[in-house]
C-alpha atoms as a PDB file:
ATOM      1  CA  UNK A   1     -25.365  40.137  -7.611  1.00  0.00           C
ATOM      2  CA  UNK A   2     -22.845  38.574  -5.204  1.00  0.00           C
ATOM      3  CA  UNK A   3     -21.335  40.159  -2.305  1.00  0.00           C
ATOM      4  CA  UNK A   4     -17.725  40.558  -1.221  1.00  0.00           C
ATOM      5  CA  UNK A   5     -18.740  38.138   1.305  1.00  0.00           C
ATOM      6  CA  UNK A   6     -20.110  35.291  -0.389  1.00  0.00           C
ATOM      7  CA  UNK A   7     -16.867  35.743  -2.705  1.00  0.00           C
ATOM      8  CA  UNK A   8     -14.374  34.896  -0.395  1.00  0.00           C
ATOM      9  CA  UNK A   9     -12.383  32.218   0.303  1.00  0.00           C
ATOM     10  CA  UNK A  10     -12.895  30.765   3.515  1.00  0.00           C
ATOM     11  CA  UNK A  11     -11.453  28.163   5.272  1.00  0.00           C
ATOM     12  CA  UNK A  12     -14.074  25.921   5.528  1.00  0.00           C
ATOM     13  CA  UNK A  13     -14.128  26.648   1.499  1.00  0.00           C
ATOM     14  CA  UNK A  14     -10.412  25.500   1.447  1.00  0.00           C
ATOM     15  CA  UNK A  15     -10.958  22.427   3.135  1.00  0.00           C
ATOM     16  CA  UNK A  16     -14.492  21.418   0.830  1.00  0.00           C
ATOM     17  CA  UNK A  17     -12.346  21.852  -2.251  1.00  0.00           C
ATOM     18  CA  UNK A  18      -9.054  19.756  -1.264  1.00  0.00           C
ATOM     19  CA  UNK A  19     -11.570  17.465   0.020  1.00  0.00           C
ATOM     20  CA  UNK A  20     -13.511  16.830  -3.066  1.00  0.00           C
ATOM     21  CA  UNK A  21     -10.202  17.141  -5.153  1.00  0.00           C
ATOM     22  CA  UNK A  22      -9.039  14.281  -2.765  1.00  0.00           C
ATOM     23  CA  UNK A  23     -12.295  12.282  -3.473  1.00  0.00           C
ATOM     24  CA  UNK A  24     -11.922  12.770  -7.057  1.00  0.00           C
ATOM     25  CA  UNK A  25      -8.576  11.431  -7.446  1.00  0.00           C
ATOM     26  CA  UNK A  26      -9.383   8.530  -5.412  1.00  0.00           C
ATOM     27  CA  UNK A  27     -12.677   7.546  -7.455  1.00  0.00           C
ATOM     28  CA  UNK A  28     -11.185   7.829 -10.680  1.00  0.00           C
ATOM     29  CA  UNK A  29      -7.504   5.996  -9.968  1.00  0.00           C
ATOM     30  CA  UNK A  30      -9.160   2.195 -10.867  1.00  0.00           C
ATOM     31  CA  UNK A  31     -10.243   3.563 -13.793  1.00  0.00           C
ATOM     32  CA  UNK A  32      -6.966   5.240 -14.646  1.00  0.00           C
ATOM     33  CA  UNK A  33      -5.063   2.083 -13.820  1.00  0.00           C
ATOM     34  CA  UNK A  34      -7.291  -0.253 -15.884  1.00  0.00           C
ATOM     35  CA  UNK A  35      -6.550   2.521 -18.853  1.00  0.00           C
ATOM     36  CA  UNK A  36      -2.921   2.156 -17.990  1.00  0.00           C
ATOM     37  CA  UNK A  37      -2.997  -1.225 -17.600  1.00  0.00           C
ATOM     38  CA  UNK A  38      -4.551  -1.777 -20.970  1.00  0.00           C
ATOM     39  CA  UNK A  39      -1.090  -0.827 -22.800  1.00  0.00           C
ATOM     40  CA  UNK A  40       0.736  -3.159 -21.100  1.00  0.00           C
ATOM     41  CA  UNK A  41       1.349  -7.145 -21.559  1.00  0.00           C
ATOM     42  CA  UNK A  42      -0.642  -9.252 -19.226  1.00  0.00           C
ATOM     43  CA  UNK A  43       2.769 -10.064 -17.482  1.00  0.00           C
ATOM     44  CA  UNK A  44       3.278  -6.750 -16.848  1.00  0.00           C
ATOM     45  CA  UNK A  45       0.253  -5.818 -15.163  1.00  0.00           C
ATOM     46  CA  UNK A  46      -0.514  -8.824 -13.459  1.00  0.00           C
ATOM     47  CA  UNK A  47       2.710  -9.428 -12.341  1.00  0.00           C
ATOM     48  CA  UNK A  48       2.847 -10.685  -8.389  1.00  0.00           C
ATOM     49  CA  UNK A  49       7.309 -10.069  -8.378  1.00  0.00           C
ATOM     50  CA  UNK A  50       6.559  -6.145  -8.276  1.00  0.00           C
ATOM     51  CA  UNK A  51       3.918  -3.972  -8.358  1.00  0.00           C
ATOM     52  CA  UNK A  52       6.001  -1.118 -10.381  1.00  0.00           C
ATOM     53  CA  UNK A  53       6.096  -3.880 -13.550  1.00  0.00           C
ATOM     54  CA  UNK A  54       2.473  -2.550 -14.631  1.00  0.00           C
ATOM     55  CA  UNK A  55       3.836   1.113 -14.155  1.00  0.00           C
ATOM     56  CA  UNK A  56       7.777   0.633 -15.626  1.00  0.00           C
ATOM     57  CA  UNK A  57       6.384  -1.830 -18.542  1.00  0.00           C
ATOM     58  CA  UNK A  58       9.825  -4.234 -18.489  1.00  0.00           C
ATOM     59  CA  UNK A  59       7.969  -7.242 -20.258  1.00  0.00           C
ATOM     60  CA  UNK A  60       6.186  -4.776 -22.238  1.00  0.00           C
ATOM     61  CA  UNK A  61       9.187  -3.096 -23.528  1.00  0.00           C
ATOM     62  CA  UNK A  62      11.079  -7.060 -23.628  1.00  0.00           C
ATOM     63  CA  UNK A  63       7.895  -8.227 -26.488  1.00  0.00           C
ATOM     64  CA  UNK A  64       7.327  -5.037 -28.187  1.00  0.00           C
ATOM     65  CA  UNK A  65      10.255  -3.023 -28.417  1.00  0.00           C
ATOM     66  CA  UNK A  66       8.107  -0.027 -26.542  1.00  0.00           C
ATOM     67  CA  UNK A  67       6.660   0.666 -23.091  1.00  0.00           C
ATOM     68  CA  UNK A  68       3.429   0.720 -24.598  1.00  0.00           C
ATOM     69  CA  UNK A  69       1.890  -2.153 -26.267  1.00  0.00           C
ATOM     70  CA  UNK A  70      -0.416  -0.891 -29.287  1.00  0.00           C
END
């Protein structure tokens, strides 16, 4: 059985867990934005004007009628 002690938050606890949840969000975003990036035109997402084109989907939505290309 576990004790009160080994229960309890503590800050070094705190600070393992945002760290890891940190880490995690930074190892999966490429694989996140090549999902994204997947619905969108190729002049969306490898446009050089602005990276907020691969987010926003303007040429996407100009082609398709939609800001997701199916």
């Amino acid at each position: 059985m576990n004790t009160k002690i080994e229960n309890k938050l503590t800050p070094v606890r705190i600070i393992a867990f945002v760290f890891v949840a940190l880490w995690l969000i930074v190892a999966m975003f490429p694989f996140i934005w090549t999902l994204w990036g997947s619905f969108k035109v190729q002049a969306d997402f490898f446009s050089k004007a602005d990276w907020a084109n691969a987010i926003f989907g303007f040429h996407t939505e100009k082609q398709t009628g939609n800001f997701f290309y199916y």
